[in-house]
Protein backbone atom coordinates (compact mmCIF):
# COMPACT_ATOMS: atom_id res chain seq x y z
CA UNK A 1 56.69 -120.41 -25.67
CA UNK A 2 59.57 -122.94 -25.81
CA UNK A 3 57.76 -125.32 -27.68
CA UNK A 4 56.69 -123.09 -30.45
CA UNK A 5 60.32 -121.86 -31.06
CA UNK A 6 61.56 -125.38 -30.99
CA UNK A 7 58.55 -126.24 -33.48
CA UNK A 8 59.27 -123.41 -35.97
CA UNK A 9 63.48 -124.30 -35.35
CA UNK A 10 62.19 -128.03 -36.52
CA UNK A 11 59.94 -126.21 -39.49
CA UNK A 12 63.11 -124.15 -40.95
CA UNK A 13 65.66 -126.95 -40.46
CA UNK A 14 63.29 -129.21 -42.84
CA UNK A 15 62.87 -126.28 -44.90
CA UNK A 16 66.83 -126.07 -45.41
CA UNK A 17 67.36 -129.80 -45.79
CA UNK A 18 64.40 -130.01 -48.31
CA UNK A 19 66.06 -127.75 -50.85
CA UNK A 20 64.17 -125.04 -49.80
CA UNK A 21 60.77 -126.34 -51.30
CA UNK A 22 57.84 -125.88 -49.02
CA UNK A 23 56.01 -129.50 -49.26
CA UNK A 24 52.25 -130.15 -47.77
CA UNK A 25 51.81 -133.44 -46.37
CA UNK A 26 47.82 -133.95 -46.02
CA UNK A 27 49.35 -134.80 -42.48
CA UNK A 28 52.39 -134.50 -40.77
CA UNK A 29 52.60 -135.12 -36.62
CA UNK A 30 54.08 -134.54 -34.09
CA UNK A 31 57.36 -134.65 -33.59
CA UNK A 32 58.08 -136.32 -37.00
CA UNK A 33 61.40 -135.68 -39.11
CA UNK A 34 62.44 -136.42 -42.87
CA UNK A 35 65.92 -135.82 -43.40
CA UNK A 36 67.74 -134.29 -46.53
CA UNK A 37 66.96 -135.69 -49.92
CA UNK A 38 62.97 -136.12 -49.83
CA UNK A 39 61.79 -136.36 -53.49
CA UNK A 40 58.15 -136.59 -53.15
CA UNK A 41 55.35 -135.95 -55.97
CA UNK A 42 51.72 -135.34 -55.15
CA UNK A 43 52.06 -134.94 -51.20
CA UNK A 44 48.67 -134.39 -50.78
CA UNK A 45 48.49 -138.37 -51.00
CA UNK A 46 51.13 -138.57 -47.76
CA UNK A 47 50.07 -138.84 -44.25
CA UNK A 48 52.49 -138.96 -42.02
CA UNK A 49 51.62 -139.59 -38.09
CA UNK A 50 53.11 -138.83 -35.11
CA UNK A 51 56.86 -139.66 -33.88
CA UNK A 52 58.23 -141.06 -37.54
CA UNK A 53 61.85 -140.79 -39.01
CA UNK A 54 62.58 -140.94 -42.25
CA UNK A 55 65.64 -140.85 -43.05
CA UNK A 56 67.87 -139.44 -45.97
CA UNK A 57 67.03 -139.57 -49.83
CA UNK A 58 63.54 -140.99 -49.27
CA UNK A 59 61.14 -141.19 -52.43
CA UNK A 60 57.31 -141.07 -51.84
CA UNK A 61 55.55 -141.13 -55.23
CA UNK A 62 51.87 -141.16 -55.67
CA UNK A 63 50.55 -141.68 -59.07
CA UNK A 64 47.03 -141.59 -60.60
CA UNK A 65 44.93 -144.23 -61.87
CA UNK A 66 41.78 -142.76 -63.78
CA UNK A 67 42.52 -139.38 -61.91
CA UNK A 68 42.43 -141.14 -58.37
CA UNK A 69 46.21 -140.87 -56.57
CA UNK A 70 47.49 -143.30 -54.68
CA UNK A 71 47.90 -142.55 -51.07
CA UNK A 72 50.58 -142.94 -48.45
CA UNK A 73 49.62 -143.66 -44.82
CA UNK A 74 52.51 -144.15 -42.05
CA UNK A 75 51.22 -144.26 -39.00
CA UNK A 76 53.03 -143.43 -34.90
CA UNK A 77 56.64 -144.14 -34.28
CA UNK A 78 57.89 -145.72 -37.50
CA UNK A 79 61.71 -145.36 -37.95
CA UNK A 80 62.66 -145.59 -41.57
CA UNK A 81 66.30 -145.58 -43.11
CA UNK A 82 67.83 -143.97 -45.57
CA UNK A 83 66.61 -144.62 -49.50
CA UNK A 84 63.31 -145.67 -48.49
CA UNK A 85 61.11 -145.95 -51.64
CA UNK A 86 57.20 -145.98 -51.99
CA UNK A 87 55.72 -146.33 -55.31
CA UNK A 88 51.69 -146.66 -55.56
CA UNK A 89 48.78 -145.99 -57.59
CA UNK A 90 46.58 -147.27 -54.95
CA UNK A 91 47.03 -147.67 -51.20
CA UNK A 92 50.08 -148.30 -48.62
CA UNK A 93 49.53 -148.27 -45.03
CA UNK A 94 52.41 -148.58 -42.50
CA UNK A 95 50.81 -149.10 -38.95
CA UNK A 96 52.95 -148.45 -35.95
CA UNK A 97 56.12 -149.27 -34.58
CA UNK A 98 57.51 -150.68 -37.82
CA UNK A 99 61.28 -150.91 -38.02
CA UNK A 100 62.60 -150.48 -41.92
CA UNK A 101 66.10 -150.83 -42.26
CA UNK A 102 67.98 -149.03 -45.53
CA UNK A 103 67.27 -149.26 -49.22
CA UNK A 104 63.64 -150.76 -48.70
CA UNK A 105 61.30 -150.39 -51.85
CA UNK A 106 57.35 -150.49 -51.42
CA UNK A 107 55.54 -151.23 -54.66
CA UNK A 108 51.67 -150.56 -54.84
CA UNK A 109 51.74 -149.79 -59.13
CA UNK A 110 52.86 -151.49 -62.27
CA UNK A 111 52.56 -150.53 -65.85
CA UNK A 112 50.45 -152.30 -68.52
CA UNK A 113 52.05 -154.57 -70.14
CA UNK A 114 50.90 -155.39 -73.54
CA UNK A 115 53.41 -155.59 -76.07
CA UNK A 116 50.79 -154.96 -79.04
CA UNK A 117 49.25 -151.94 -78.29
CA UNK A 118 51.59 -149.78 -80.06
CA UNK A 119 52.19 -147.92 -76.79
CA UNK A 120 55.70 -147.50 -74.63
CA UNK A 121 55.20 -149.62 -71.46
CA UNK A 122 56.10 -146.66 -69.37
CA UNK A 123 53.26 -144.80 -71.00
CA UNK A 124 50.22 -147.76 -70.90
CA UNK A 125 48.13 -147.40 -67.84
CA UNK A 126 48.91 -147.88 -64.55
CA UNK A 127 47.38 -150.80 -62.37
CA UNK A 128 47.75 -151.16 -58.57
CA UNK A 129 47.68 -153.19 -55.71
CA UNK A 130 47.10 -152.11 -51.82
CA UNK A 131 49.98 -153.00 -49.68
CA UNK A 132 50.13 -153.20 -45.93
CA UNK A 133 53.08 -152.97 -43.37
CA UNK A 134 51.26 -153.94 -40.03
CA UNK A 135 52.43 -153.24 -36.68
CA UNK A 136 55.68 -153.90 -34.94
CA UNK A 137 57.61 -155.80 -38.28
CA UNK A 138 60.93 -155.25 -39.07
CA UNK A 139 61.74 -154.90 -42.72
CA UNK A 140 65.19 -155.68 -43.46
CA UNK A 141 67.72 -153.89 -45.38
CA UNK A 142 67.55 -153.95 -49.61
CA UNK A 143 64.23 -155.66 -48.89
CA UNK A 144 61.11 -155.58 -52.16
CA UNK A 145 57.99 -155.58 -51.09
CA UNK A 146 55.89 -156.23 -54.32
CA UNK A 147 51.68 -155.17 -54.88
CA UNK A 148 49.08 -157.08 -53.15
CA UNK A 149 50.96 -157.73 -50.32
CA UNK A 150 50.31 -158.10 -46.41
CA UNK A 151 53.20 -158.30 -44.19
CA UNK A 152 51.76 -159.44 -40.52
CA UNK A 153 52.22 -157.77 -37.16
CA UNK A 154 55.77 -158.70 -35.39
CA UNK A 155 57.18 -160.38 -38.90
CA UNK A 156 60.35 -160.01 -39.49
CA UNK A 157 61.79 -159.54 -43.67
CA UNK A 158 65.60 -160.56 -44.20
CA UNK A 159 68.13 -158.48 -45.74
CA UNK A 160 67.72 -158.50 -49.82
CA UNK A 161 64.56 -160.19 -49.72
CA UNK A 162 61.79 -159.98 -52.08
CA UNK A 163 58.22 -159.99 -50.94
CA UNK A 164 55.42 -161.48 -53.24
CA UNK A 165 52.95 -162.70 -51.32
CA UNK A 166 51.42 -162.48 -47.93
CA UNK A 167 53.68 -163.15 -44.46
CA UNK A 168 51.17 -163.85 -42.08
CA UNK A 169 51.99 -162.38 -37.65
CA UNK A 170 54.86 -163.39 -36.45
CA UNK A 171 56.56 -164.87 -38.94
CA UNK A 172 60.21 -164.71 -40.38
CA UNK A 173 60.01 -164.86 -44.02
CA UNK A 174 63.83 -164.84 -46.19
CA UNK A 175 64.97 -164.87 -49.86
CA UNK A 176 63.58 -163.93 -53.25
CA UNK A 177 60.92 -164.85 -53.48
CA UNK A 178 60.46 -164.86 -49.27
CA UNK A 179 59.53 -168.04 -48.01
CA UNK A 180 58.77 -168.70 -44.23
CA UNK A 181 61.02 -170.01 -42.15
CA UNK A 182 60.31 -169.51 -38.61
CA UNK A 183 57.35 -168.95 -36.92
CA UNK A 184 56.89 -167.85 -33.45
CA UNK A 185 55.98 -170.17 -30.99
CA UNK A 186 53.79 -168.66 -27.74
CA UNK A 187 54.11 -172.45 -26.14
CA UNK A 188 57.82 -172.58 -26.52
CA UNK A 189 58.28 -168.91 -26.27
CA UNK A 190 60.74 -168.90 -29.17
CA UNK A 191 61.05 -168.64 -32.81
CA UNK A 192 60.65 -172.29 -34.69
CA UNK A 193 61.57 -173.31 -37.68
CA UNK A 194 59.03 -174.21 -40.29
């Protein structure tokens, strides 16, 4: 009985923080928490697994692409800081254990960009680009990741960093755009540069 008060204490406490707006993940586990702020638009397209913090004045937009919505997929014991941003008209996938320090954009959608059509470029179609976190990287704070990209298990992203291209495992990639610098060495047991 315990555990279904403390659920339903969790439940209202979102509730409250959330300006009162009741929002329906397509998943949302176990003892996962969003903190105050959450602007989110079509949450059907969030999944959110078990044991993840987000934390205040996060943005998760999905947008549509010939009627299609992008989709948001964060999977077990992620710990996000405050401001994160996802943007996508296609497909994002965090897998677990990911450490994202503050301010960290995602970026999965762009706008057309044809200057002759006659059309605003916030109004041309949208294109967009998978992007995947995978496990056990650290994102660093004010980091960009840009669409197409594949950051690789245990990587680590510098501060302000902006990510346009794939960091392959264990990797630490710095700077806009991020270039590799160290790579980890299982010989040596320690990071090396490149």
């Amino acid at each position: 009985m315990f555990n279904s008060i403390k659920t339903l204490v969790k439940v209202f406490m979102s509730f409250i923080r959330n300006g009162f707006k009741i929002i329906r993940f397509t998943k949302f586990g176990k003892g996962s928490s969003i903190l105050k702020g959450l602007i989110v638009n079509h949450p059907q397209g969030v999944c959110i697994y078990d044991k993840v913090r987000i934390g205040r004045n996060a943005r998760l937009s999905c947008y549509p692409i010939n009627g299609e919505f992008g989709k948001i997929v964060i999977k077990n014991n992620c710990y996000i800081g405050d401001y994160f941003s996802v943007i996508t008209a296609d497909y994002v996938e965090i897998e677990e254990d990911v450490l994202f320090a503050s301010y960290v954009t995602i970026i999965a959608e762009n706008h057309g960009m044809d200057p002759e059509c006659g059309i605003k470029y916030g109004l041309q179609e949208l294109s967009g680009k998978k992007v995947l976190i995978k496990n056990h990287s650290w994102i660093g704070e004010k980091v960009i990741v840009m669409p197409g990209v594949t950051v690789g298990a245990y990587s680590i992203i510098g501060a302000g960093s902006v990510v346009t291209h794939d960091i392959p495992d264990y990797s630490i990639a710095v700077g806009n755009p991020a270039k590799i610098v160290k790579k980890y060495s299982f010989e040596q047991k320690k990071w090396l540069k490149v």
